[in-house]
C-alpha atoms as a PDB file:
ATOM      1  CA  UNK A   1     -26.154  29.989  38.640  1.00  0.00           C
ATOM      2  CA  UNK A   2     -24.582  33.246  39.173  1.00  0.00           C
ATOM      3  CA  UNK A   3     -23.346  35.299  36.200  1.00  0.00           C
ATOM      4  CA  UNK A   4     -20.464  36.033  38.182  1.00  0.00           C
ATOM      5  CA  UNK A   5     -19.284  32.908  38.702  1.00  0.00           C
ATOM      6  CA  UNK A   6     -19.569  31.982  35.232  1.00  0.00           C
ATOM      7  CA  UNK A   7     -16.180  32.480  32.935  1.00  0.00           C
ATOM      8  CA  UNK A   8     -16.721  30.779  29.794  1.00  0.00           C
ATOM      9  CA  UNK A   9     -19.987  28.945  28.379  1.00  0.00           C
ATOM     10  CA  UNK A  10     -20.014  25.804  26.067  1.00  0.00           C
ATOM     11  CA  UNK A  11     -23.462  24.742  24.718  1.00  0.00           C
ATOM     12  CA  UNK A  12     -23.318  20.981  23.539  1.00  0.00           C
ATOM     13  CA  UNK A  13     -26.790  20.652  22.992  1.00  0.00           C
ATOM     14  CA  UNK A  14     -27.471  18.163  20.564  1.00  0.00           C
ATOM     15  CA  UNK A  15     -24.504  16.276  20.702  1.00  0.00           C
ATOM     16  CA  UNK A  16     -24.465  12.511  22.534  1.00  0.00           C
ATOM     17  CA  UNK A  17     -21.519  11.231  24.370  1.00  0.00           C
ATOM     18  CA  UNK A  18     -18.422  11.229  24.458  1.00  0.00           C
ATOM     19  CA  UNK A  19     -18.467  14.127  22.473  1.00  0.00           C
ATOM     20  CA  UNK A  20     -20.037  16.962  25.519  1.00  0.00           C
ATOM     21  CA  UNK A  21     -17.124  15.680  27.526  1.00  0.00           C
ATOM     22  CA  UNK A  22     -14.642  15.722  24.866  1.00  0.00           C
ATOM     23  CA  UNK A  23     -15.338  19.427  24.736  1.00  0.00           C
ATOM     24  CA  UNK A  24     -15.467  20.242  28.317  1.00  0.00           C
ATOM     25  CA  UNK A  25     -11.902  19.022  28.350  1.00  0.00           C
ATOM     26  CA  UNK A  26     -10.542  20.776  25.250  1.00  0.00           C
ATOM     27  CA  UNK A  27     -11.988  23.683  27.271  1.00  0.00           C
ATOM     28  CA  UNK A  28     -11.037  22.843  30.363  1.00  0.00           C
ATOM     29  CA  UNK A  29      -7.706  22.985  29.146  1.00  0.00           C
ATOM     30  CA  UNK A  30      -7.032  25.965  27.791  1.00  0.00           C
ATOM     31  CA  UNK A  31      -8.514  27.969  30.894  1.00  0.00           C
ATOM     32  CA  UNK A  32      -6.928  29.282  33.916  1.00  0.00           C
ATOM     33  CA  UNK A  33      -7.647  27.342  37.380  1.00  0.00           C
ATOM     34  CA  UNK A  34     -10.440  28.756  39.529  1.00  0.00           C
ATOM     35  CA  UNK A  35     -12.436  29.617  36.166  1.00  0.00           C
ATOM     36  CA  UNK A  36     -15.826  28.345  35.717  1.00  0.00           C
ATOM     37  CA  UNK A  37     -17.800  26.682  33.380  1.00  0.00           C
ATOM     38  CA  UNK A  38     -21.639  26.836  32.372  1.00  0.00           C
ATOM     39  CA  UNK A  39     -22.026  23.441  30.203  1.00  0.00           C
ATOM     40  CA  UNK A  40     -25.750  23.312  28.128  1.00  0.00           C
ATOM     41  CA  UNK A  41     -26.019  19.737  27.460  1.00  0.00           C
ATOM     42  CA  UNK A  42     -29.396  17.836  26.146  1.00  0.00           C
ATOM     43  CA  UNK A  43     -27.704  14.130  26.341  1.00  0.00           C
ATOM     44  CA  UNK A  44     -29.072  12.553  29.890  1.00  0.00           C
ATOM     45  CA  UNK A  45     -25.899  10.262  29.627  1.00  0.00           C
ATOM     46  CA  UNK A  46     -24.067  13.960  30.601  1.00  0.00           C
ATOM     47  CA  UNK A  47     -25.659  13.245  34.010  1.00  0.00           C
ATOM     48  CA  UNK A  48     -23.306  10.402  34.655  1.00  0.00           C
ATOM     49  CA  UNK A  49     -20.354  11.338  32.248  1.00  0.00           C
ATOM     50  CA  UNK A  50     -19.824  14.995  33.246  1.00  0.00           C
ATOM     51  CA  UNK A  51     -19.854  14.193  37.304  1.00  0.00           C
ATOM     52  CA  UNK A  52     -17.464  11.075  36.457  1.00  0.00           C
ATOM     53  CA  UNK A  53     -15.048  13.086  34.534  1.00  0.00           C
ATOM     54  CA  UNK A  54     -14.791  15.744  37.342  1.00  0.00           C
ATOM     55  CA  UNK A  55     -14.205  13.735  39.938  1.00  0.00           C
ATOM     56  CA  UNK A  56     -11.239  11.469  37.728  1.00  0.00           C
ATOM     57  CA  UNK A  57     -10.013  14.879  36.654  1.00  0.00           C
ATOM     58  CA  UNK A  58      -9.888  16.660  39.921  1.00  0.00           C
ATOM     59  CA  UNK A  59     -12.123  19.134  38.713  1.00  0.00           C
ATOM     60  CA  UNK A  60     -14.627  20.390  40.941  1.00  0.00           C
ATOM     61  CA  UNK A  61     -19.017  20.410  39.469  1.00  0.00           C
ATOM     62  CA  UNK A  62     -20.196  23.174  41.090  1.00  0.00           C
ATOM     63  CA  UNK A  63     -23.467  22.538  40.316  1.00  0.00           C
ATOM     64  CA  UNK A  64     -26.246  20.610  38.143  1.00  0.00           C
ATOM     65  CA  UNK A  65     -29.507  22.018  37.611  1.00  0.00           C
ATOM     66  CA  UNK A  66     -32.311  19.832  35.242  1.00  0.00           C
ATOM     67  CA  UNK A  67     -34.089  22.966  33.505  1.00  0.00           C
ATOM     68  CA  UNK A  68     -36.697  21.976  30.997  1.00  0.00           C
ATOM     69  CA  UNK A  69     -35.212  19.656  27.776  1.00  0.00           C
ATOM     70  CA  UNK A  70     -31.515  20.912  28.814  1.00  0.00           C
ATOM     71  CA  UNK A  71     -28.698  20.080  31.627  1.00  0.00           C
ATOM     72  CA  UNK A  72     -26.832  22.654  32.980  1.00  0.00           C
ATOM     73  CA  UNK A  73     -23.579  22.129  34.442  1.00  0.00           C
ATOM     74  CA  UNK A  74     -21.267  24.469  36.168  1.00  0.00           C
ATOM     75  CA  UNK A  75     -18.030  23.146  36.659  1.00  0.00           C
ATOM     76  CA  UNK A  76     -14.751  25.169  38.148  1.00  0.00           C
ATOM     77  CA  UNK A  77     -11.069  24.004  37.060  1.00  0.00           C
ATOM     78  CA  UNK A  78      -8.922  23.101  39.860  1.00  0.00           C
END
């Protein structure tokens, strides 16, 4: 993922669903559209609520990369 691209990071590593999600929101809603953001998550049920929430949301994942005991997510507002 490109540090440019990147506006705000939220690590939720650690914590199991629905909290990850929960924070993405709360994030999600206090940022401007067209920011992204990097999401750290260590919960594998993040690989099927973070996508979900997106889509219902209109919020766009960018990308989802599997990187050793993490997730990372990068996910732009809309």
């Amino acid at each position: 993922m490109t540090n440019k691209q990147v506006t705000h990071r939220l690590d939720v590593s650690g914590h199991k669903c629905p909290l990850p999600v929960m924070r993405l929101r709360r994030l999600i809603n206090k940022i401007k559209n067209g920011e992204f953001i990097e999401l750290k998550a260590t919960d594998p049920m993040t690989l099927i609520d973070v996508p979900n929430y997106c889509r219902e949301t209109g919020h766009e994942m960018v990308n989802m990369t599997e990187v050793n005991d993490y997730i990372l997510y990068l996910v732009k507002k809309c």
